[in-house]
N, C-alpha and C. Protein backbone atom coordinates (compact mmCIF):
# COMPACT_ATOMS: atom_id res chain seq x y z
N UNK A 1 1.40 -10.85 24.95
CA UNK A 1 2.16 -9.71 25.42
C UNK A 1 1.26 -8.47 25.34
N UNK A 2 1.09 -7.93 26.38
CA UNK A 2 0.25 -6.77 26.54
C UNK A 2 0.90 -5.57 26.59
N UNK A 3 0.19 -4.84 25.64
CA UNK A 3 1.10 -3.25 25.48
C UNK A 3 1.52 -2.45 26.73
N UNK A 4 1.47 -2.90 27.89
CA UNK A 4 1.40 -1.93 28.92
C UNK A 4 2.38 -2.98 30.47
N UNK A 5 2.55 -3.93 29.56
CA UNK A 5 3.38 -4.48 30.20
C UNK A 5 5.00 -4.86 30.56
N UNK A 6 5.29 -5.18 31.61
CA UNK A 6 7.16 -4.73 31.57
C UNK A 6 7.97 -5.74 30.51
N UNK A 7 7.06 -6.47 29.95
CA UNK A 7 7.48 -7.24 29.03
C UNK A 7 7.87 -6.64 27.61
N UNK A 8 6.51 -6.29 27.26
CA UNK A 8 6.49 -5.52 26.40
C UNK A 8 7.80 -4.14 26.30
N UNK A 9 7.75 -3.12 27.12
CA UNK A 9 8.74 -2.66 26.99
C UNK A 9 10.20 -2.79 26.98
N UNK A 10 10.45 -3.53 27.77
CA UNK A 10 11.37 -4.41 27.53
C UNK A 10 11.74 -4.87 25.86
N UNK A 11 10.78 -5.29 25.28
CA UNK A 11 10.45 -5.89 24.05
C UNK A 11 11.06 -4.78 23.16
N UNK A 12 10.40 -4.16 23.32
CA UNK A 12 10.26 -2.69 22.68
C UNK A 12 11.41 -1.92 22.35
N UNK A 13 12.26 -1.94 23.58
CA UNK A 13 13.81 -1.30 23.71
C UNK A 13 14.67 -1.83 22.89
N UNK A 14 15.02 -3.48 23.37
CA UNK A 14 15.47 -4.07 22.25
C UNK A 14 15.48 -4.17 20.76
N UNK A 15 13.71 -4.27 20.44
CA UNK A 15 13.86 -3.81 18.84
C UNK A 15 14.44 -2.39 18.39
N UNK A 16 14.14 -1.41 19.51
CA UNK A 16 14.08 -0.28 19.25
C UNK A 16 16.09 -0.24 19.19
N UNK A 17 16.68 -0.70 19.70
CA UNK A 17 17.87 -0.35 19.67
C UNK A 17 18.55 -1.45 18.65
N UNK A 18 18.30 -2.60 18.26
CA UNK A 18 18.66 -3.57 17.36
C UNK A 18 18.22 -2.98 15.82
N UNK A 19 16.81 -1.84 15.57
CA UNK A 19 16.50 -1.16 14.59
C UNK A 19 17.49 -0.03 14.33
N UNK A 20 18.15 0.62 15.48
CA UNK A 20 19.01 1.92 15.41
C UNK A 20 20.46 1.26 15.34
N UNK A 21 20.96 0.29 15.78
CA UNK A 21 22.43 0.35 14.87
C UNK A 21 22.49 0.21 13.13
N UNK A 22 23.94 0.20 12.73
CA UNK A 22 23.83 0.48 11.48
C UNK A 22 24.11 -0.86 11.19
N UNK A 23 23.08 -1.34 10.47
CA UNK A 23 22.68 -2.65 9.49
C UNK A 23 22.26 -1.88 8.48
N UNK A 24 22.03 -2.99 7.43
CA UNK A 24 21.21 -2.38 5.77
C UNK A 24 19.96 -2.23 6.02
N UNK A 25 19.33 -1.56 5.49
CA UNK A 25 18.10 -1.46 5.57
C UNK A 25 17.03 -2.67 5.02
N UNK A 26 17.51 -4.06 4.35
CA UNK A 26 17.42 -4.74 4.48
C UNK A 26 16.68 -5.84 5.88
N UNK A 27 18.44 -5.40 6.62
CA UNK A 27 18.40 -6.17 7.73
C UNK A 27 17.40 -5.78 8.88
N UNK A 28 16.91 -4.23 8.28
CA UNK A 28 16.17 -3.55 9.39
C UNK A 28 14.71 -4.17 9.09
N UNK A 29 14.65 -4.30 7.80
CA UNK A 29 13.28 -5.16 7.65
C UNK A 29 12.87 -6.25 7.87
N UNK A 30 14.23 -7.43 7.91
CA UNK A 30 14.04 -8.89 8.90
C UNK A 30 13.61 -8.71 10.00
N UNK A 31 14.62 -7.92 10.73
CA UNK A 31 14.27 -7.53 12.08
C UNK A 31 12.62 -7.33 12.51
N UNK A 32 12.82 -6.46 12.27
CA UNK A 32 11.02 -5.73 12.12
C UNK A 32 9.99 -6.95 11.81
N UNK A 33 10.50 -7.91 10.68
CA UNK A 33 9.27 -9.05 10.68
C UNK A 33 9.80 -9.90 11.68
N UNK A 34 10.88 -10.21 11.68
CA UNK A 34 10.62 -11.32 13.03
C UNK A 34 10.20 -10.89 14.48
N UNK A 35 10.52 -9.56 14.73
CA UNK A 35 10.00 -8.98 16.08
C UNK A 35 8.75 -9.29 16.11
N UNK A 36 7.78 -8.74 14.71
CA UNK A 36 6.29 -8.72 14.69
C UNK A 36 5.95 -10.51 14.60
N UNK A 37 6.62 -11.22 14.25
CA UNK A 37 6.22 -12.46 14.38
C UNK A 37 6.14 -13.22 15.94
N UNK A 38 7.29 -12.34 16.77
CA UNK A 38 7.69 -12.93 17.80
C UNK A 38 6.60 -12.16 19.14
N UNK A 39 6.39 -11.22 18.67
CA UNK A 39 5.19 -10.28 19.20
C UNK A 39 3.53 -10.91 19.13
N UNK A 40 3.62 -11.36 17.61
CA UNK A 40 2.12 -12.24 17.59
C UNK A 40 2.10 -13.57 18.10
N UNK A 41 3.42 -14.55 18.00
CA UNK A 41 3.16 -15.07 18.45
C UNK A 41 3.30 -15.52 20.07
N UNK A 42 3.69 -14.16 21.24
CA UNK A 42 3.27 -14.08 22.52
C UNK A 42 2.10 -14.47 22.82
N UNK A 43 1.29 -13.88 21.89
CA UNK A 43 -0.39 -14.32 22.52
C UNK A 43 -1.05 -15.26 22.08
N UNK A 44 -0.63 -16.18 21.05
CA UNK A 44 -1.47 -17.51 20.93
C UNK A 44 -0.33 -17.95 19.89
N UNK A 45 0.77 -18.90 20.16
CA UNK A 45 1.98 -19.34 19.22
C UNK A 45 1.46 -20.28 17.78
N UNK A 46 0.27 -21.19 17.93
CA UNK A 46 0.22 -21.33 16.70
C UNK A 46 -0.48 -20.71 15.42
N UNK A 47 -1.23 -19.48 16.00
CA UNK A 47 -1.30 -18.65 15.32
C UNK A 47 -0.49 -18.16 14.32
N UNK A 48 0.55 -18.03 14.35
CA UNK A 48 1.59 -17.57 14.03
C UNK A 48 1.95 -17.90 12.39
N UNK A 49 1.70 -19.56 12.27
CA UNK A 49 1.22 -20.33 10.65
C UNK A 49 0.39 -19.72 10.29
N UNK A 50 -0.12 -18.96 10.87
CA UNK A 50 -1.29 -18.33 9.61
C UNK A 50 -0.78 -16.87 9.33
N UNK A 51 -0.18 -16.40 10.04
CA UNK A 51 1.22 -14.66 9.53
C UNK A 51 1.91 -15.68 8.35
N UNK A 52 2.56 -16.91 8.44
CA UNK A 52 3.52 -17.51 7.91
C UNK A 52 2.77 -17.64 6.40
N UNK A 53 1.81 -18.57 6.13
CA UNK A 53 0.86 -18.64 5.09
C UNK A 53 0.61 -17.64 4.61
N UNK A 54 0.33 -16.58 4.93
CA UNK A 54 -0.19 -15.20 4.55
C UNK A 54 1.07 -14.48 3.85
N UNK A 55 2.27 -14.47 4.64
CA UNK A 55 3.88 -13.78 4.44
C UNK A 55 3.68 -14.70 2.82
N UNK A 56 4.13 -15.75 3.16
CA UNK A 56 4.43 -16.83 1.62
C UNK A 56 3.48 -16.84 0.43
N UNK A 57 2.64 -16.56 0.56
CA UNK A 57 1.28 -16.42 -0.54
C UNK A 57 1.70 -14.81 -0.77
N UNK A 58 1.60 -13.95 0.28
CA UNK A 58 2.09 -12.58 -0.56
C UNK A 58 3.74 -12.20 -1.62
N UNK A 59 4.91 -13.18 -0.69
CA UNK A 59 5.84 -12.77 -1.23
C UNK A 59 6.25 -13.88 -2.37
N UNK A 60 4.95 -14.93 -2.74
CA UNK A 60 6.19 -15.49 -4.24
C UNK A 60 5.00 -14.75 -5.04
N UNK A 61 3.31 -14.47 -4.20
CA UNK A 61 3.04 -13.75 -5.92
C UNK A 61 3.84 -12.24 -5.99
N UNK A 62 4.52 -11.22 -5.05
CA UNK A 62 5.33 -10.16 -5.03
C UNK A 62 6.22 -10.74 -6.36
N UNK A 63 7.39 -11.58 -6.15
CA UNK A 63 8.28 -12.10 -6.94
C UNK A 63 7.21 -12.18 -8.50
N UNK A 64 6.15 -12.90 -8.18
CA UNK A 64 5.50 -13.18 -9.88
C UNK A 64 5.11 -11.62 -10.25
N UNK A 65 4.91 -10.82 -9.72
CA UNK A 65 4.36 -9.45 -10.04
C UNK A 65 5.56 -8.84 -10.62
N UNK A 66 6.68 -8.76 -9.98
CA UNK A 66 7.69 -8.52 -10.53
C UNK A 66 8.03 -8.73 -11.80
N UNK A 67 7.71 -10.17 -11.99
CA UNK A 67 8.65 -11.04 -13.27
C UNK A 67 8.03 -10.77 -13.98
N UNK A 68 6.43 -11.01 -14.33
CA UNK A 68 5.39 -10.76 -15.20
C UNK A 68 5.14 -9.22 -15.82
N UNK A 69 4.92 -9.55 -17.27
CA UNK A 69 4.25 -8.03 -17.68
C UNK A 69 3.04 -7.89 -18.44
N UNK A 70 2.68 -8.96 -18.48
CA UNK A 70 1.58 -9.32 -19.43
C UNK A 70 0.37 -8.71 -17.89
N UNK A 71 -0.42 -7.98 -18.48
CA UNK A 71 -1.49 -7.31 -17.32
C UNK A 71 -2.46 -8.44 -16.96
N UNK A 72 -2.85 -9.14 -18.17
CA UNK A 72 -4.09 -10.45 -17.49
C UNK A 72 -3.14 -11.27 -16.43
N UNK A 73 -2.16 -11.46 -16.71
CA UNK A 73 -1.33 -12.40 -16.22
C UNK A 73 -1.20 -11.81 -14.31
N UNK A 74 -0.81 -10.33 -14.43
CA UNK A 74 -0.58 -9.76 -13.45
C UNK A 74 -2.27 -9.73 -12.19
N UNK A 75 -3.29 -9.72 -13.35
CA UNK A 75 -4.05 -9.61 -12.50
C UNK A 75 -5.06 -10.93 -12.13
N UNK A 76 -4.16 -12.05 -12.53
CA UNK A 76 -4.48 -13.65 -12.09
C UNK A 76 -3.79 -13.71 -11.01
N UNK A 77 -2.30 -13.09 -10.95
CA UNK A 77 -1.54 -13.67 -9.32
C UNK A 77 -2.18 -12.65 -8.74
N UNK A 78 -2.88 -11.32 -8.84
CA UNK A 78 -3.51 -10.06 -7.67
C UNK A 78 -4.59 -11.20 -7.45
N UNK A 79 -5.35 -11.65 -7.80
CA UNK A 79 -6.33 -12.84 -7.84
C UNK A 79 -6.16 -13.74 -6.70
N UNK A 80 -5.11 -14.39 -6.86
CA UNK A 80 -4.32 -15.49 -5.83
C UNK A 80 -3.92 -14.68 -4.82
N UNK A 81 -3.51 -13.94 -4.82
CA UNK A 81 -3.24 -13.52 -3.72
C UNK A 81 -4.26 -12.87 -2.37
N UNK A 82 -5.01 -12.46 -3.25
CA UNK A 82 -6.57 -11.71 -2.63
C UNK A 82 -7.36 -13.01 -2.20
N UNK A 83 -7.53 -13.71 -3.46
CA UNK A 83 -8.10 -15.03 -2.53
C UNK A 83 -7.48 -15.84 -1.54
N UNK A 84 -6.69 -15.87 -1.42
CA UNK A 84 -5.64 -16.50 -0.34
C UNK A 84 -5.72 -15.82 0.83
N UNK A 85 -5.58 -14.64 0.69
CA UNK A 85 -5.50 -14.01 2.11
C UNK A 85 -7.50 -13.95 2.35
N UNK A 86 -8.18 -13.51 1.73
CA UNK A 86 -9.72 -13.13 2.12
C UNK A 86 -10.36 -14.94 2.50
N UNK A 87 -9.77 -15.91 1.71
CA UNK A 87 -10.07 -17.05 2.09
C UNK A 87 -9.57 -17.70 3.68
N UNK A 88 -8.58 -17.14 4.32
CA UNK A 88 -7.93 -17.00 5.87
C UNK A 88 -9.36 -16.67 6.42
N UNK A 89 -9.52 -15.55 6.14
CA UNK A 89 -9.93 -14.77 7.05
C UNK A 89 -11.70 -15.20 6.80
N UNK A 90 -12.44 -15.30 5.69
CA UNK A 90 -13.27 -16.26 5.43
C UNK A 90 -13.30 -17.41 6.64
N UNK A 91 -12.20 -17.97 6.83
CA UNK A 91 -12.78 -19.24 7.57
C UNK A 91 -12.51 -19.19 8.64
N UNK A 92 -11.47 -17.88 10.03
CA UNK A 92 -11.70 -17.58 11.26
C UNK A 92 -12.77 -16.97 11.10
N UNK A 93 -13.43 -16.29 10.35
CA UNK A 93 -14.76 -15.20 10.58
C UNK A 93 -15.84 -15.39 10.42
N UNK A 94 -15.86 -16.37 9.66
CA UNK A 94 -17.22 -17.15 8.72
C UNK A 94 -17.39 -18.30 9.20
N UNK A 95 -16.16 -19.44 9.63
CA UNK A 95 -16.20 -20.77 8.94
C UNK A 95 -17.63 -21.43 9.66
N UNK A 96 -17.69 -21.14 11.32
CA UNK A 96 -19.22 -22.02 11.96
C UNK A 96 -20.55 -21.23 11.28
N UNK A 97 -20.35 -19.76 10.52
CA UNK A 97 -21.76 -19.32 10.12
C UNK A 97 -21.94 -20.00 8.66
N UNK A 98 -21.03 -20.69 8.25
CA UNK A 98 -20.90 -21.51 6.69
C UNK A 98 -21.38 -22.53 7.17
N UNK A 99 -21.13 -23.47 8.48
CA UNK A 99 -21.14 -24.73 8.62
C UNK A 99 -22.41 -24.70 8.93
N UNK A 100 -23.20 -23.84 10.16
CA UNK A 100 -24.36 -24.05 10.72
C UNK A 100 -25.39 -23.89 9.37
N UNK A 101 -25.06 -22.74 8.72
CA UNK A 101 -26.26 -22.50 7.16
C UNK A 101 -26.05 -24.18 6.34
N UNK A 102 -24.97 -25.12 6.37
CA UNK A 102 -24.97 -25.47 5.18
C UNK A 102 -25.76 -26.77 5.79
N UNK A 103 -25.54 -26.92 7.65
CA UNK A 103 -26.04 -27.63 8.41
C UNK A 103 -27.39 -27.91 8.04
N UNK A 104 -28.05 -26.56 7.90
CA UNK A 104 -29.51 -26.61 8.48
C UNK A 104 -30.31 -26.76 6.44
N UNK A 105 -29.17 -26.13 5.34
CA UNK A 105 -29.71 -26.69 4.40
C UNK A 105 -30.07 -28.01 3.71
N UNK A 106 -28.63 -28.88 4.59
CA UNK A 106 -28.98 -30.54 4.11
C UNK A 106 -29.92 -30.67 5.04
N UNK A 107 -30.24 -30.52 6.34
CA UNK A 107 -31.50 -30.78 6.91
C UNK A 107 -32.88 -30.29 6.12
N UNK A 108 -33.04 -29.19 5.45
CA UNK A 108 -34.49 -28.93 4.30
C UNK A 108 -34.48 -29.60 3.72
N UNK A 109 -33.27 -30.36 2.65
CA UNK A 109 -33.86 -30.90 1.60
C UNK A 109 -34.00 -33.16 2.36
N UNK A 110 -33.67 -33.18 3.70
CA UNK A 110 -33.92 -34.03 4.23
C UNK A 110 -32.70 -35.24 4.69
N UNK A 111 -31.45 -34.69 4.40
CA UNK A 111 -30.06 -35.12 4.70
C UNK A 111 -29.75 -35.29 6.09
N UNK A 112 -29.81 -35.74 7.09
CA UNK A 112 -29.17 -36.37 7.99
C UNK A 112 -28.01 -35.65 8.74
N UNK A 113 -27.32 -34.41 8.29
CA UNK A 113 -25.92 -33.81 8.12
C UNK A 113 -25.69 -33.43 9.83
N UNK A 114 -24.83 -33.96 10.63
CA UNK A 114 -24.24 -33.25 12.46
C UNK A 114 -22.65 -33.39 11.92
N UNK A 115 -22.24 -32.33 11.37
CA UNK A 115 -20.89 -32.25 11.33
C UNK A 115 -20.31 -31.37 12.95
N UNK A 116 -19.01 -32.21 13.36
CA UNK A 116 -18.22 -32.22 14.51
C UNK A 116 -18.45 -30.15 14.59
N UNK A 117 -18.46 -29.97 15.65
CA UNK A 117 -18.42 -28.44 15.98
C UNK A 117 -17.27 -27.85 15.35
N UNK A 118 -17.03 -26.91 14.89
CA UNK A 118 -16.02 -26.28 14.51
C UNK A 118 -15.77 -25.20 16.04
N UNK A 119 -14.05 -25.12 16.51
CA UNK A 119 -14.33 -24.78 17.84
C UNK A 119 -13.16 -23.58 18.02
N UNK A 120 -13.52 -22.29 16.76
CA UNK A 120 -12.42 -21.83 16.27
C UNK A 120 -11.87 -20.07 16.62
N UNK A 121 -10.99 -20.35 17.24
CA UNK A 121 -10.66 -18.60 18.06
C UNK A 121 -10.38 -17.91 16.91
N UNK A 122 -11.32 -16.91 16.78
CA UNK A 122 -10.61 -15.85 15.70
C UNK A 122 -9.32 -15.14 16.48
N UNK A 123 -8.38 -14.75 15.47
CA UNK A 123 -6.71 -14.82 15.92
C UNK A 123 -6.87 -12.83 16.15
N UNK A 124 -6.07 -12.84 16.80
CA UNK A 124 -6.26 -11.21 16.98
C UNK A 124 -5.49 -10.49 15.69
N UNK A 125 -6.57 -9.27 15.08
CA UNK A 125 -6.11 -9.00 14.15
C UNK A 125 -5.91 -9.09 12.69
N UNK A 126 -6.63 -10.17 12.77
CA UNK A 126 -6.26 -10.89 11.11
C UNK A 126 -6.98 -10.08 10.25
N UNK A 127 -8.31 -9.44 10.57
CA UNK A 127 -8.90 -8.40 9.80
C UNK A 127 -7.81 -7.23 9.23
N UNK A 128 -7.73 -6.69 10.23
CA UNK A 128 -6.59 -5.44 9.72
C UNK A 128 -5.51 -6.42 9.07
N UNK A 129 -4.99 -7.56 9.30
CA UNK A 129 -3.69 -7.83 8.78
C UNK A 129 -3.94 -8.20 7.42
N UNK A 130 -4.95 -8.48 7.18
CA UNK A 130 -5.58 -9.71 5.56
C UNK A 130 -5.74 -8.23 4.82
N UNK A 131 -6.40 -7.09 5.41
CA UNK A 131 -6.58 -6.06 4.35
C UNK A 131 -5.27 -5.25 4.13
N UNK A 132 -4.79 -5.26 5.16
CA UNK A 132 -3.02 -4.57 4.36
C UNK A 132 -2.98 -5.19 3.18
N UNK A 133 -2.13 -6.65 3.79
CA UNK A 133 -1.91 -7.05 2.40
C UNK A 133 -2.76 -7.64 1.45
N UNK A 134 -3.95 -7.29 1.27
CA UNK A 134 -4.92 -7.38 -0.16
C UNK A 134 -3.95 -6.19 -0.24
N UNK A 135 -4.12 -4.87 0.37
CA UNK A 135 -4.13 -3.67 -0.51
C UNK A 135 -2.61 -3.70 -1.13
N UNK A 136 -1.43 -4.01 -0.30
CA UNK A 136 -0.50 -3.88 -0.76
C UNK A 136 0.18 -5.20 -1.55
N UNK A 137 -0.66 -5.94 -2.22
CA UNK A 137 -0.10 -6.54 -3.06
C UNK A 137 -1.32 -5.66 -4.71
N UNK A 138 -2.18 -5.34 -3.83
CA UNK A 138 -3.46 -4.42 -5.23
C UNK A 138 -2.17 -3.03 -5.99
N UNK A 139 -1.72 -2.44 -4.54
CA UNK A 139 -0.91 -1.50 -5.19
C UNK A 139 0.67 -1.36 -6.09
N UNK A 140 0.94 -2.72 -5.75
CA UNK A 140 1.65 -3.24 -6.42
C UNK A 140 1.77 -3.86 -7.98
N UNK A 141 0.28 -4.51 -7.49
CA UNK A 141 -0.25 -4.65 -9.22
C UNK A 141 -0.67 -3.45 -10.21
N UNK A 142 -1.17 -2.61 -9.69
CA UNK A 142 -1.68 -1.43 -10.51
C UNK A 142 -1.04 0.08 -10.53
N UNK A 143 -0.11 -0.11 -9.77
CA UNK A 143 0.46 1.31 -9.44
C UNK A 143 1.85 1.53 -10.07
N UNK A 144 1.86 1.84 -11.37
CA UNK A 144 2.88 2.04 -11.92
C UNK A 144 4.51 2.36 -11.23
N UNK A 145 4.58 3.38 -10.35
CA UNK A 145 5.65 3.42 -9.83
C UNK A 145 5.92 1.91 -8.73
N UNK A 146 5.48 1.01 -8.52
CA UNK A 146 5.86 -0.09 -7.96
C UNK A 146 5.85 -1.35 -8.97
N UNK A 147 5.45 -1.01 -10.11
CA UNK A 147 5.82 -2.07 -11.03
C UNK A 147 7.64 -2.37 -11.57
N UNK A 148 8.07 -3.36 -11.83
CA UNK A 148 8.99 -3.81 -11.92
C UNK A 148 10.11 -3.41 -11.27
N UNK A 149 10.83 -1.87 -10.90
CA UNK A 149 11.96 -2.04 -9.87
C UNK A 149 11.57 -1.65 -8.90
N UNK A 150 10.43 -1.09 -8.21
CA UNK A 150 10.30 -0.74 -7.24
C UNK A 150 9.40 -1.62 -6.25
N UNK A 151 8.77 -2.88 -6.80
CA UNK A 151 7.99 -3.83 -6.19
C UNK A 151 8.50 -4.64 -5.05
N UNK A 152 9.67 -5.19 -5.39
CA UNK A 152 10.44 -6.19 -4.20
C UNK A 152 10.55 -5.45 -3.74
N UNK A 153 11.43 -3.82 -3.93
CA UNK A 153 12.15 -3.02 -2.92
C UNK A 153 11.43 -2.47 -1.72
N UNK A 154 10.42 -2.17 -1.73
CA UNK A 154 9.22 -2.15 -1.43
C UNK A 154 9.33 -2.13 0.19
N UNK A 155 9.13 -0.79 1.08
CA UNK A 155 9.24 -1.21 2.64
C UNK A 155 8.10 -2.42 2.99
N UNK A 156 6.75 -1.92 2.44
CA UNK A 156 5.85 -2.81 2.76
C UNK A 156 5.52 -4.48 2.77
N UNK A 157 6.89 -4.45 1.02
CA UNK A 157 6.68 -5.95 0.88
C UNK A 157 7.98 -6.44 2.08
């Protein structure tokens, strides 16, 4: 779906008027993620498991950030969570410059190694999307006013 298209606006109206009746503000935030889900996945649908993976790895360590108060503890799930999302994006961004280096190292030491091509579309966006949420699960961990009642409540989470 292209921003400039009658689709798109179209698109647009609808959220825009399904966001302006009176629901909870809650409901305004389903909305809003499933639009953006239904928006990403216009342009390549199985993409979309990897918003999904990313959503679920941020929101049960959200929930553990919450529950937890012990700080090492807090900053093992910021851990998981950072690696989870930078490990995504690691392997649309990286994964054939990992494969070809690790290619050409079993070939030095005299290994035999032709692993199958890796043949992999980086997904639009995932850069900006992987560093939101590093940051907003970081500010969650360390930022006192979002520790314990204000973390779930959270527009971002």
């Amino acid at each position: 779906m292209v921003f400039n298209s009658y689709t798109f606006i179209v698109f647009f109206i609808i959220i825009l008027i399904l966001h302006n009746l009176p629901f909870t503000w809650r409901m305004k935030k389903i909305n809003l993620l499933l639009a953006s889900y239904i928006f990403y996945a216009a342009w390549n649908p199985p993409f979309i498991i990897l918003l999904w993976i990313s959503t679920l790895i941020d929101y049960f360590v959200g929930i553990k950030l919450h529950q937890e108060t012990v700080k090492a503890k807090r900053k093992a799930w910021l851990f998981i969570s950072i690696a989870g999302n930078l490990g995504l994006l690691g392997f649309f961004k990286y994964g054939n410059f990992l494969l070809e280096n690790f290619t050409l190292l079993c070939q030095s030491v005299g290994l035999d190694y032709h692993p199958a091509k890796m043949d992999i579309i980086l997904p639009v966006g995932i850069s900006f999307y992987t560093f939101q949420r590093c940051l907003t699960v970081w500010i969650c961990t360390s930022v006192r006013v979002f520790q314990k009642d204000h973390c779930l409540t959270s527009p971002c989470l």
